[in-house]
C-alpha atoms as a PDB file:
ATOM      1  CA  UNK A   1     -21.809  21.069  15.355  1.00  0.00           C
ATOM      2  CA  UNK A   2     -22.211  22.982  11.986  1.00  0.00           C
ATOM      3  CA  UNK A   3     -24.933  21.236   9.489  1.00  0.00           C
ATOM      4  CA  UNK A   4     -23.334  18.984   6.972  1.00  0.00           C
ATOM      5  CA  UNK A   5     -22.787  20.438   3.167  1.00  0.00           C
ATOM      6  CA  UNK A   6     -24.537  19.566   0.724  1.00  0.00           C
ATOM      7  CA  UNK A   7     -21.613  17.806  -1.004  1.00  0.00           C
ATOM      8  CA  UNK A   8     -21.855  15.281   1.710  1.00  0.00           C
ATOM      9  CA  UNK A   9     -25.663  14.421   1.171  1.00  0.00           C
ATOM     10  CA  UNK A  10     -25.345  13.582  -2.173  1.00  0.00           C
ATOM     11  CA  UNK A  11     -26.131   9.706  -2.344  1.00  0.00           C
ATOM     12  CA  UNK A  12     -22.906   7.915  -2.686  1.00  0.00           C
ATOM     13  CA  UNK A  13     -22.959   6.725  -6.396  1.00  0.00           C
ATOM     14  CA  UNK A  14     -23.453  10.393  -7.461  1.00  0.00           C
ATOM     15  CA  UNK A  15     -20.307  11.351  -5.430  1.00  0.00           C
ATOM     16  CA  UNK A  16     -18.637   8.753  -6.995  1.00  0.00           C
ATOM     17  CA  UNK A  17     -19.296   9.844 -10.257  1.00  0.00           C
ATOM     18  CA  UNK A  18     -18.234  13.377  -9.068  1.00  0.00           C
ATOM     19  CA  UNK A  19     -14.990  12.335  -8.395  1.00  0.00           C
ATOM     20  CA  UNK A  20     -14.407  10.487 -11.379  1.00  0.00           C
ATOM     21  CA  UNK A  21     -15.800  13.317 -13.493  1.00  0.00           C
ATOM     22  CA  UNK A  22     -12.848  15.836 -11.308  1.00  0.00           C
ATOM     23  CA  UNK A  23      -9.982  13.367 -12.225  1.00  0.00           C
ATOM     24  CA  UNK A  24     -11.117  12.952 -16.092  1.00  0.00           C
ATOM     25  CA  UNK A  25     -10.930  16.814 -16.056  1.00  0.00           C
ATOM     26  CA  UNK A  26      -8.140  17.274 -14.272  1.00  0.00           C
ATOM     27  CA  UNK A  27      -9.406  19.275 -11.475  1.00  0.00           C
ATOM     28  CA  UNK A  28     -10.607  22.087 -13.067  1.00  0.00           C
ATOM     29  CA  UNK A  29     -13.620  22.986 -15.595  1.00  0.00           C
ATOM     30  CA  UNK A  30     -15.730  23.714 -12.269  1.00  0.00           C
ATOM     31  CA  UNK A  31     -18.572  25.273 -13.796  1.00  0.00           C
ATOM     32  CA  UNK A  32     -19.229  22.308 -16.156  1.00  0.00           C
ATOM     33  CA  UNK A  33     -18.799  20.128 -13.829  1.00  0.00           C
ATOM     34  CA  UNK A  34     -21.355  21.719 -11.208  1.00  0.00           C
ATOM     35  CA  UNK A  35     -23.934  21.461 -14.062  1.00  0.00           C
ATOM     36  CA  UNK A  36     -23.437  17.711 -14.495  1.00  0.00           C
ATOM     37  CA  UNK A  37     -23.859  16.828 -11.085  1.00  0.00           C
ATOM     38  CA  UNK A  38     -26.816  18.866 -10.695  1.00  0.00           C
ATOM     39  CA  UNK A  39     -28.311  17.172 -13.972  1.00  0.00           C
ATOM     40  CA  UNK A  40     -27.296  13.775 -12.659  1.00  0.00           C
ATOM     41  CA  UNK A  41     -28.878  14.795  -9.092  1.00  0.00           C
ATOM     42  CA  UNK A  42     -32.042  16.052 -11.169  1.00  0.00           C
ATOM     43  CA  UNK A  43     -31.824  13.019 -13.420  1.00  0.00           C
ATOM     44  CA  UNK A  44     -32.084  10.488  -9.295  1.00  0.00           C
ATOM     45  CA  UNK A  45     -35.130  13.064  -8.833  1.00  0.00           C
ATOM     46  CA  UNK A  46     -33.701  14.638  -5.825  1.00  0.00           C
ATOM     47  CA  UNK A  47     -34.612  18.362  -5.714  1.00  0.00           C
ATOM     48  CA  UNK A  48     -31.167  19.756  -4.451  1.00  0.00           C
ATOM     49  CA  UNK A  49     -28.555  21.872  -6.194  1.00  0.00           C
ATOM     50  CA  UNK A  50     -24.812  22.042  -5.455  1.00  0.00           C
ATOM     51  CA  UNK A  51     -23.054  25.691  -5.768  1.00  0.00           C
ATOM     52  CA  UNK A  52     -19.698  25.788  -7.823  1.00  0.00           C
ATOM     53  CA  UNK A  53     -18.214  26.945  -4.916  1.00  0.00           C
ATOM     54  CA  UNK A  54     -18.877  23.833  -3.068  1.00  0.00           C
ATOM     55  CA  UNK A  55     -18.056  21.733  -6.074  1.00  0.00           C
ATOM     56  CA  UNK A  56     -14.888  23.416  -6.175  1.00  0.00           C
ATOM     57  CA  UNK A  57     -14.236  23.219  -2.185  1.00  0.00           C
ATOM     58  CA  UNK A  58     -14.762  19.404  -2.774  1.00  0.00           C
ATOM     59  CA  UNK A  59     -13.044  19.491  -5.537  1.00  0.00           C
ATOM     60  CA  UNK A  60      -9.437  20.337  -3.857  1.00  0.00           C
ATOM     61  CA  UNK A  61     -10.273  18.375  -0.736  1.00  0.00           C
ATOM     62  CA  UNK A  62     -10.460  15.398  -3.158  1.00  0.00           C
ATOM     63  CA  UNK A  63      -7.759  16.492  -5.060  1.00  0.00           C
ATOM     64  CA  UNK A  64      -5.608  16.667  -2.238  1.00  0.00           C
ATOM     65  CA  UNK A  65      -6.371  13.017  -0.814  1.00  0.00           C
ATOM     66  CA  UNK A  66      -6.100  11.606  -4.223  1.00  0.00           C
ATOM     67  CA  UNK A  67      -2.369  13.119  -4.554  1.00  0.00           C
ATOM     68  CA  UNK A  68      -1.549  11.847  -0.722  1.00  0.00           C
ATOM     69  CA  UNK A  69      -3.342   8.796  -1.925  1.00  0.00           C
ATOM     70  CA  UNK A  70      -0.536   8.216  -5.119  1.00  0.00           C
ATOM     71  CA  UNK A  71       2.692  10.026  -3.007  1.00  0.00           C
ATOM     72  CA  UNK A  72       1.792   7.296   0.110  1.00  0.00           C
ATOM     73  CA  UNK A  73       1.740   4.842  -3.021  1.00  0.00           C
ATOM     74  CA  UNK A  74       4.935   5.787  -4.592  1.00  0.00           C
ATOM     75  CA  UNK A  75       6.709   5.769  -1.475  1.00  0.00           C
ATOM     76  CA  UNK A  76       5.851   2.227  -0.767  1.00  0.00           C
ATOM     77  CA  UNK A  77       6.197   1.014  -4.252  1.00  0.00           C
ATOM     78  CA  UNK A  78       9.842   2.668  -4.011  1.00  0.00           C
ATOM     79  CA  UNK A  79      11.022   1.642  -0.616  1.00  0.00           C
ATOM     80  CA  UNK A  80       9.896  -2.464  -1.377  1.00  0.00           C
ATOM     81  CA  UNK A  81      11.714  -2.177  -4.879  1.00  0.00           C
ATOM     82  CA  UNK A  82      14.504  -0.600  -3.258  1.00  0.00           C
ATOM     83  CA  UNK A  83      14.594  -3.463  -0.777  1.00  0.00           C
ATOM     84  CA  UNK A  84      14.093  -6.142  -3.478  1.00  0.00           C
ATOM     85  CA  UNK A  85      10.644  -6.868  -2.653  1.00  0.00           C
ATOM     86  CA  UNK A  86       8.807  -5.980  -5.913  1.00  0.00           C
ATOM     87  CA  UNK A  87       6.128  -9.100  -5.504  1.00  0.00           C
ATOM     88  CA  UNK A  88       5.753  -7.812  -1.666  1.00  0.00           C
ATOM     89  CA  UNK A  89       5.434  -4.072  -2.868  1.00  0.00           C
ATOM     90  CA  UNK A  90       1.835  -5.061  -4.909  1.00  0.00           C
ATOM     91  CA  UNK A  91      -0.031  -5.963  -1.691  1.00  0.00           C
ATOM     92  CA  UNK A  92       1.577  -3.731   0.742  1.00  0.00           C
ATOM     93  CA  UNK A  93       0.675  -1.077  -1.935  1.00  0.00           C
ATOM     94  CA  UNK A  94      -2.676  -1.825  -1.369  1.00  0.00           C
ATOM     95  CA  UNK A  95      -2.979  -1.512   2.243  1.00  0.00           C
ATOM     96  CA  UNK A  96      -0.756   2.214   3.107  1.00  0.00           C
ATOM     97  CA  UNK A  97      -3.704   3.041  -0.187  1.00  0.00           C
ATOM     98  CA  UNK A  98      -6.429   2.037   2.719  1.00  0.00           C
ATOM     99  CA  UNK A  99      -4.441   3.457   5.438  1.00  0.00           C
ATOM    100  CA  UNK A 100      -4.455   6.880   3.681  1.00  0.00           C
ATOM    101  CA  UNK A 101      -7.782   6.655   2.499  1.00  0.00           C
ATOM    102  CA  UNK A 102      -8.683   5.788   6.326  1.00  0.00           C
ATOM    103  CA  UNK A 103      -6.130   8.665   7.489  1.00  0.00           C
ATOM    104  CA  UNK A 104      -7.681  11.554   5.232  1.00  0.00           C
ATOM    105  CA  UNK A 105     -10.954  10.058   6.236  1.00  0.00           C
ATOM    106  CA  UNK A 106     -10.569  10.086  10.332  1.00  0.00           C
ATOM    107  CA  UNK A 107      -8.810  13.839   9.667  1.00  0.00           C
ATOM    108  CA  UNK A 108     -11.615  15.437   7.296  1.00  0.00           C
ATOM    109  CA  UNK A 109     -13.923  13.864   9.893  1.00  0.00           C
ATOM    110  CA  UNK A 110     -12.190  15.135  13.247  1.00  0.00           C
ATOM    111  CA  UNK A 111     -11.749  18.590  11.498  1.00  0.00           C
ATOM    112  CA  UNK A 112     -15.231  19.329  10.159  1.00  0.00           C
ATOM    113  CA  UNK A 113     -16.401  18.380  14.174  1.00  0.00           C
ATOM    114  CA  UNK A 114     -13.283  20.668  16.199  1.00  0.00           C
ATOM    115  CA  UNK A 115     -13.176  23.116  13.812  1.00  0.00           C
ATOM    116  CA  UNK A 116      -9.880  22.156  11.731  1.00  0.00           C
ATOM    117  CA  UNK A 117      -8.508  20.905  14.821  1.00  0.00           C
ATOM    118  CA  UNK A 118      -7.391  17.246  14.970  1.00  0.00           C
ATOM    119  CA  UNK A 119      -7.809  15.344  17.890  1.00  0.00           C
ATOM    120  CA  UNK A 120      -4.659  13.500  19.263  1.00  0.00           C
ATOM    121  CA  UNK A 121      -5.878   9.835  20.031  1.00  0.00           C
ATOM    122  CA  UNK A 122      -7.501  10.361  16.021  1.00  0.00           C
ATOM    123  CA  UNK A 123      -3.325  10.836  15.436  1.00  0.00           C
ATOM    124  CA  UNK A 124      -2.316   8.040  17.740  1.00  0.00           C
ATOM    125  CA  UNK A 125      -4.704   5.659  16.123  1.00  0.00           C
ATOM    126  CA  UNK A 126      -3.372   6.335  13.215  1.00  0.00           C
ATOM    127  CA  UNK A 127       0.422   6.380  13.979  1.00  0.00           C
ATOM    128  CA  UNK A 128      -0.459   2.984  15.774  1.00  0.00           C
ATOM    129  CA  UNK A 129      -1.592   1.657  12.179  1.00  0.00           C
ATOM    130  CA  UNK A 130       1.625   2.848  10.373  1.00  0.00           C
ATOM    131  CA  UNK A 131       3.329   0.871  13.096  1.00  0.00           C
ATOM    132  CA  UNK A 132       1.364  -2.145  12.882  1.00  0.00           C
ATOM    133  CA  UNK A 133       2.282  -1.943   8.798  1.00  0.00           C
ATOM    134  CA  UNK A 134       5.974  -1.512   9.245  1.00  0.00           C
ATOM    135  CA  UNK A 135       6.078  -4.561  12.038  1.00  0.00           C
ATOM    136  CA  UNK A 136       4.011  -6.472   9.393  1.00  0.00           C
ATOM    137  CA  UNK A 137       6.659  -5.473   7.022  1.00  0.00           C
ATOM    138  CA  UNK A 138       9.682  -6.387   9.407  1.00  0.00           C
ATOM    139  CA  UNK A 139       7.599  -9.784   9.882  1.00  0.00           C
ATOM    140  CA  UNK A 140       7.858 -10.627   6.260  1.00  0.00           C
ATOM    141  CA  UNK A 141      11.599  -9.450   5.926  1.00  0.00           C
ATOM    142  CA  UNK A 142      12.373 -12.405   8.318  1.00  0.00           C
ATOM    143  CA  UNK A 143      10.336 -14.506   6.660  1.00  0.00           C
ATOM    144  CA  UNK A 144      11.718 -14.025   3.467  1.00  0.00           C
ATOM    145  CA  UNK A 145      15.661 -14.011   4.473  1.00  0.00           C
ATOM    146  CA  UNK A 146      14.299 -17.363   6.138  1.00  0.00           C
ATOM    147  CA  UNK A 147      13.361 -19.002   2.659  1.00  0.00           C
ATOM    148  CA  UNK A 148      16.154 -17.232   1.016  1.00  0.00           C
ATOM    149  CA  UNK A 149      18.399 -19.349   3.751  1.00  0.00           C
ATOM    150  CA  UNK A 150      16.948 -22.247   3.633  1.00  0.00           C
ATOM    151  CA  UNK A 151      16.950 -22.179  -0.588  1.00  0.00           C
ATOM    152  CA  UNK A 152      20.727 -21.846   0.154  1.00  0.00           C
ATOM    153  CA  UNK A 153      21.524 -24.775   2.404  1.00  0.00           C
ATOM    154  CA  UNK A 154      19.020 -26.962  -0.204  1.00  0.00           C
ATOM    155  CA  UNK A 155      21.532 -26.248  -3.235  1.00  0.00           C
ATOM    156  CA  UNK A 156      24.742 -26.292  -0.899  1.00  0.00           C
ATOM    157  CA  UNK A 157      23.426 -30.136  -0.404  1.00  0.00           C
ATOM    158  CA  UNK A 158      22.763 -30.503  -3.720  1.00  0.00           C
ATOM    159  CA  UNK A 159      26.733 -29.345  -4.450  1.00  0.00           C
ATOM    160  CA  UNK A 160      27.594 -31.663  -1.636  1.00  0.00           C
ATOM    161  CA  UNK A 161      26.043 -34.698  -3.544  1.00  0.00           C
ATOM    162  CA  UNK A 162      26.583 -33.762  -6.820  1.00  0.00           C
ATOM    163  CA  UNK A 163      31.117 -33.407  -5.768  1.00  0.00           C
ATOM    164  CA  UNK A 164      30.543 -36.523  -3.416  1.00  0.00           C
ATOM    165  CA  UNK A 165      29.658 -38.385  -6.808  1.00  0.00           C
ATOM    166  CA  UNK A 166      32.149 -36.569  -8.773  1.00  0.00           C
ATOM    167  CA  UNK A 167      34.921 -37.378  -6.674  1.00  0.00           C
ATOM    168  CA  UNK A 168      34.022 -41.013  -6.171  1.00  0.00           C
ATOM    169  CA  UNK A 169      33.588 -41.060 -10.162  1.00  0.00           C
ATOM    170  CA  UNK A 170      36.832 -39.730  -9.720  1.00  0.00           C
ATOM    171  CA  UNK A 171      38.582 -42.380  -7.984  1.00  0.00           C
ATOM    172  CA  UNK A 172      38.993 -40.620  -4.836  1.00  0.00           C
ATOM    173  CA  UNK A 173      38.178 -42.649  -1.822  1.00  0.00           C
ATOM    174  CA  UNK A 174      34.759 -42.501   0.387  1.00  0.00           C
ATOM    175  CA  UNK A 175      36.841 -40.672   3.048  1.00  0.00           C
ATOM    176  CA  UNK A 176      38.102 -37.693   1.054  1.00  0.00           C
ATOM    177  CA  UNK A 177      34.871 -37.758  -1.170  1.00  0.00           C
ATOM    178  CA  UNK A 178      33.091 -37.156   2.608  1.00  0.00           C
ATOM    179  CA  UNK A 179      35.436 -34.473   3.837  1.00  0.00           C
ATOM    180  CA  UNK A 180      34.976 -32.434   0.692  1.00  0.00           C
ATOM    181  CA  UNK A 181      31.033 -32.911   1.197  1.00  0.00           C
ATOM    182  CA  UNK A 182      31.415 -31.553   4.635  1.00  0.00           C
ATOM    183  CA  UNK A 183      33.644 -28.775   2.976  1.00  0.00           C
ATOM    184  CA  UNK A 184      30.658 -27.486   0.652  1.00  0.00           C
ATOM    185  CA  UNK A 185      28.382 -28.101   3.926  1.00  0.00           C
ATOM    186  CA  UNK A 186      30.647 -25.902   6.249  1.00  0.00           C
ATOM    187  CA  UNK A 187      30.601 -28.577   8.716  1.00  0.00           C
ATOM    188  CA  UNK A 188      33.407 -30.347  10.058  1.00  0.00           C
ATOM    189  CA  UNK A 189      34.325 -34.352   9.183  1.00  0.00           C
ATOM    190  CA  UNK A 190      35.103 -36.460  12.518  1.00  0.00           C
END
């Protein structure tokens, strides 16, 4: 197994700030932003330097997750709305976010060990997730169209009642005032 970098010994807050520095500049300015994380590693008293090179070889690899990260995003966001689900699409945003966060993870991970080679139960976990997601997703579909039937047959009663007393208002006997109720109901009278 090759050593680790020295990108990934950096203590975790200092990564952090890394990345946040590579967004703010837009993925490029390498050079200055090599010497701020070696200032802020000099500043936590740890005697290592990072190379631009490696800086930059982060850099894209971040880069690249990030964009997977927002086009994993979108594509939820867009297939909920188109579904009229926009309240769903929030929270179910938030999870394919952790899935691809977890997927780029388990892949960097499995590729820096086989040598950019991915293992296949590393892809099966991770199709198994994306399947778990959707059957969440199909889940709350049927719950939904559930309320959205029930909602219906509660105001179809509500028309009932509100013709029954109409048509009794009306003059109309109890008789016809019930067969119209079952009418609006979709039921049938006797």
């Amino acid at each position: 197994m090759p050593p680790p970098r020295k990108i990934d010994l950096i203590p975790q807050e200092i990564r952090l700030r890394l990345q946040d520095l590579l967004k703010e500049r837009g993925f490029s300015d390498y050079v200055a932003v090599t010497e701020d994380l070696n200032f802020w590693l000099e500043e936590a008293g740890l005697e290592m330097r990072v190379g631009k090179s490696a800086v930059h070889s982060f850099g894209q690899e971040y880069e690249q997750m990030a964009r997977a990260q927002e086009e994993a995003s979108a594509w939820a966001v867009s297939w909920m709305e188109g579904n009229g689900l926009e309240e769903e699409a929030k929270r179910h945003n938030v999870l394919f976010q952790m899935i691809t966060t977890l997927a780029f993870k388990v892949m960097k991970s499995a590729m820096l060990k086989e040598g950019d080679e991915i293992d296949p139960k590393e892809l099966h976990f991770l199709g198994k997730m994306l399947k778990d997601v959707m059957s969440s997703s199909g889940i709350r579909e049927k719950l939904t169209a559930d309320e959205r039937l029930r909602i219906a047959k509660e105001e179809r009663a509500n028309a009932a009642e509100t013709a029954v007393k109409a048509a009794r208002q009306a003059g109309m006997s109890s008789e016809t005032a019930e067969k119209i109720k079952a009418d609006i109901l979709g039921v049938s009278n006797g």
